[in-house]
Protein backbone atom coordinates (compact mmCIF):
# COMPACT_ATOMS: atom_id res chain seq x y z
CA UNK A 1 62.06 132.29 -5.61
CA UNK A 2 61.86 135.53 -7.79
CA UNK A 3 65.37 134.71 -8.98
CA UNK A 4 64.75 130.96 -10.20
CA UNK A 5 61.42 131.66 -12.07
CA UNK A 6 63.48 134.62 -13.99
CA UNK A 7 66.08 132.45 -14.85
CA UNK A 8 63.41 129.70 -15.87
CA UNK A 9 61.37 132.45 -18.11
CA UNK A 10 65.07 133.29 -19.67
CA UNK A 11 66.07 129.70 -20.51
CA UNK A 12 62.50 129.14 -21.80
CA UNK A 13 62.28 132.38 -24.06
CA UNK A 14 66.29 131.44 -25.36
CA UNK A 15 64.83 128.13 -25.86
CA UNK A 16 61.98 129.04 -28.07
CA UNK A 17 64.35 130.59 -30.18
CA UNK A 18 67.36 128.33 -30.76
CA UNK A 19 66.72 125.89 -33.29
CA UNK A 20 68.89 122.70 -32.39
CA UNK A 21 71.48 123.39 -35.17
CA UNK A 22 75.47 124.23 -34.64
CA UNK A 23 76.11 126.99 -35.33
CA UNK A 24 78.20 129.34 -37.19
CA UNK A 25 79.82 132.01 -35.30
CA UNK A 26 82.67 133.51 -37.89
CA UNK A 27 82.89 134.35 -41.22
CA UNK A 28 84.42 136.86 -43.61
CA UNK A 29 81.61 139.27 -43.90
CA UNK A 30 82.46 141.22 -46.70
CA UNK A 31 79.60 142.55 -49.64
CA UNK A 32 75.51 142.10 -48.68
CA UNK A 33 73.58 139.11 -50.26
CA UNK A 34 72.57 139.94 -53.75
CA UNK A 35 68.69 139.62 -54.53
CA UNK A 36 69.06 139.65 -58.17
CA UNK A 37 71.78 136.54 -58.04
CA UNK A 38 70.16 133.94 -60.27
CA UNK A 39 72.32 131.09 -58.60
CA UNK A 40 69.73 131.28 -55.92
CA UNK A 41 65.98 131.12 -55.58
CA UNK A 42 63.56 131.46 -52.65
CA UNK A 43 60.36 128.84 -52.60
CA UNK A 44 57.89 127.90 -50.53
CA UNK A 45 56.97 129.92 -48.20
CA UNK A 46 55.32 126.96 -46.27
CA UNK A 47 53.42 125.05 -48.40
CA UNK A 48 54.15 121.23 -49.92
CA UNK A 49 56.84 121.47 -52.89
CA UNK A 50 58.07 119.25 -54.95
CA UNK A 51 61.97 120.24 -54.67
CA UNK A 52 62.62 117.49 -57.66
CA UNK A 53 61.04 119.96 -60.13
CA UNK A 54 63.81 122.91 -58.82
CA UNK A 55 66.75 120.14 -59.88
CA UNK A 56 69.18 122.36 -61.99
CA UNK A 57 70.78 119.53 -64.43
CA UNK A 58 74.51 120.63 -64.92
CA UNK A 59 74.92 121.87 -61.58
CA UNK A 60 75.65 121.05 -57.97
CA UNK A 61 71.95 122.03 -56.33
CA UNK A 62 72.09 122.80 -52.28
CA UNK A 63 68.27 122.74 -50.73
CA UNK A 64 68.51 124.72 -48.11
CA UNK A 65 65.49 124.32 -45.31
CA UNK A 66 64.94 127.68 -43.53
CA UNK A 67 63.29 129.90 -41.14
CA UNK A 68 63.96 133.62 -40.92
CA UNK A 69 63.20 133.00 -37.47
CA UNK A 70 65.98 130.68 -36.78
CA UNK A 71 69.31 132.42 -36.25
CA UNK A 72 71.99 129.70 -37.36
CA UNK A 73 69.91 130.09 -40.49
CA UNK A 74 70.15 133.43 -40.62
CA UNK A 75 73.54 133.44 -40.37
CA UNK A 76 74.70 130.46 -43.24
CA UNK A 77 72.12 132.43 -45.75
CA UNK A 78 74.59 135.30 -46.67
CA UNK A 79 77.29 132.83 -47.19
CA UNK A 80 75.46 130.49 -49.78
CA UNK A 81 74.21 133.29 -51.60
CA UNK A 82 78.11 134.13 -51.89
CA UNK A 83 79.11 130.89 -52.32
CA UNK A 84 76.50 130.06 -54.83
CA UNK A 85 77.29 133.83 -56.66
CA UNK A 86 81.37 132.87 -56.95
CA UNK A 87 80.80 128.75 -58.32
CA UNK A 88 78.91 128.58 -61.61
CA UNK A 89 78.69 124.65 -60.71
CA UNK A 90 76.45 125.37 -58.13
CA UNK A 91 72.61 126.53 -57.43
CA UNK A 92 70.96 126.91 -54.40
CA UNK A 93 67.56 126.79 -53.81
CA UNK A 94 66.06 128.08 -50.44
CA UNK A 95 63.42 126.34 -49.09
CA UNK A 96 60.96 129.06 -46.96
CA UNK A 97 59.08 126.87 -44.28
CA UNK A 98 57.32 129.46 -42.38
CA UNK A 99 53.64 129.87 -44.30
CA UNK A 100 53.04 133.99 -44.05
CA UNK A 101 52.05 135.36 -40.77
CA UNK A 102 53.41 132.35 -38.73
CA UNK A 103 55.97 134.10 -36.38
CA UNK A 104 58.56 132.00 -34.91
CA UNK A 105 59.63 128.37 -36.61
CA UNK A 106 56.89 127.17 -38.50
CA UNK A 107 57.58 123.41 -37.18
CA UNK A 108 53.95 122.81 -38.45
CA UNK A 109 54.01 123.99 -41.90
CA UNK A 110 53.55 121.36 -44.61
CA UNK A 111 56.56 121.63 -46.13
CA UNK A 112 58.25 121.40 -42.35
CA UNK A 113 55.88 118.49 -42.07
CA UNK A 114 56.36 116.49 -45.90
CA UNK A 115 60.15 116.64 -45.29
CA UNK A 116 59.98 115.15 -41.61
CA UNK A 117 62.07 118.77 -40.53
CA UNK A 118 63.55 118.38 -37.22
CA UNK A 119 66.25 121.06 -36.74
CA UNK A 120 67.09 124.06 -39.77
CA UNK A 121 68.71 124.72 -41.43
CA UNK A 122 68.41 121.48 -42.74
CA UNK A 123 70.40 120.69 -46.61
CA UNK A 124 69.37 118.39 -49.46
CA UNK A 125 72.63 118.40 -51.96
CA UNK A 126 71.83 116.92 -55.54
CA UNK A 127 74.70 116.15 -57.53
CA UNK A 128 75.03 117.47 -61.39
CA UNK A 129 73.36 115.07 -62.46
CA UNK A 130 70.33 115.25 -60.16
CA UNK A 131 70.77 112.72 -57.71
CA UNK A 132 70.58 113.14 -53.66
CA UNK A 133 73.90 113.12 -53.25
CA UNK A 134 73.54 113.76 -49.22
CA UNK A 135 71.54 115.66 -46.88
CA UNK A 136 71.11 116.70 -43.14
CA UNK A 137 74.25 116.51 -41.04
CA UNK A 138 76.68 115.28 -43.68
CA UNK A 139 75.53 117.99 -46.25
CA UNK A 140 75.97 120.93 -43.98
CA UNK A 141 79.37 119.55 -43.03
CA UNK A 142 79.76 119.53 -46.62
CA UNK A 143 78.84 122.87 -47.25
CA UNK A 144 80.90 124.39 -44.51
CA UNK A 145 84.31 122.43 -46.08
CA UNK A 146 82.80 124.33 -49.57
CA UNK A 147 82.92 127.38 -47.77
CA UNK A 148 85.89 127.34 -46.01
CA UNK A 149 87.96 126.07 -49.11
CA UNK A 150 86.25 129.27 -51.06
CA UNK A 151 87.27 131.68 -48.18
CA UNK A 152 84.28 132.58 -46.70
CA UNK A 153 84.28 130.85 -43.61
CA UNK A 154 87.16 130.83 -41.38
């Protein structure tokens, strides 16, 4: 009996913190994210935004929905600050949806809540000329074929 409730309390504590993404389990790890890139910007932090007015006309911008408490997340983050750092074309804007102090995924944040969030990360991709060109599923397929054709994902 001792057995089956610890392997109950294990599956529910792994549960709590997977966040019903695939994930990413190699990549070419090489220099740390760069804070001062200016192809990337942080926003949020929970609250309601209006992503339209973060639209970079002229360039390829990737929303990326996040939690710092969701480790698929955690692990794409370096890459599109890389990615984003070696293709002018392209800005990425990352899209905070814990609200400060919430620990764990902040599935009831507004932002997490205005957007209908699901699973994280979760990707809005705007074309240059500021249209949704595709998000969820097909955009982070997307953005894993950008990656591997740039050579940071194997």
């Amino acid at each position: 009996m001792k057995k089956v409730f610890l392997v109950l309390l294990a599956f529910l504590v792994l549960s709590l913190f997977s966040c019903a993404s695939p994930q990413i389990t190699t990549y070419n790890s090489g220099e740390n994210s760069d804070k001062t890139n200016k192809s990337v910007k942080e926003i949020s932090y929970g609250s309601q935004v209006d992503i339209q007015k973060y639209i970079k006309k002229g360039k390829v911008t990737i929303f990326d929905f996040y939690s710092e408490y969701c480790p698929p997340c955690r692990r794409i983050s370096p890459l599109l600050d890389k990615l984003a750092k070696k293709r002018d074309d392209i800005f990425v804007v990352k899209v905070n949806i814990n609200r400060p102090g919430v620990r764990g995924i902040d599935w009831s944040s507004p932002v997490a809540r205005q957007y209908g969030l699901r699973s994280i990360p979760h990707f809005k991709i705007y074309s240059k000329d500021g249209k949704l060109k595709m998000e969820g599923r097909d955009a982070y397929e997307y953005i894993l074929h950008m990656l591997r054709d740039e050579g940071l994902l194997n």
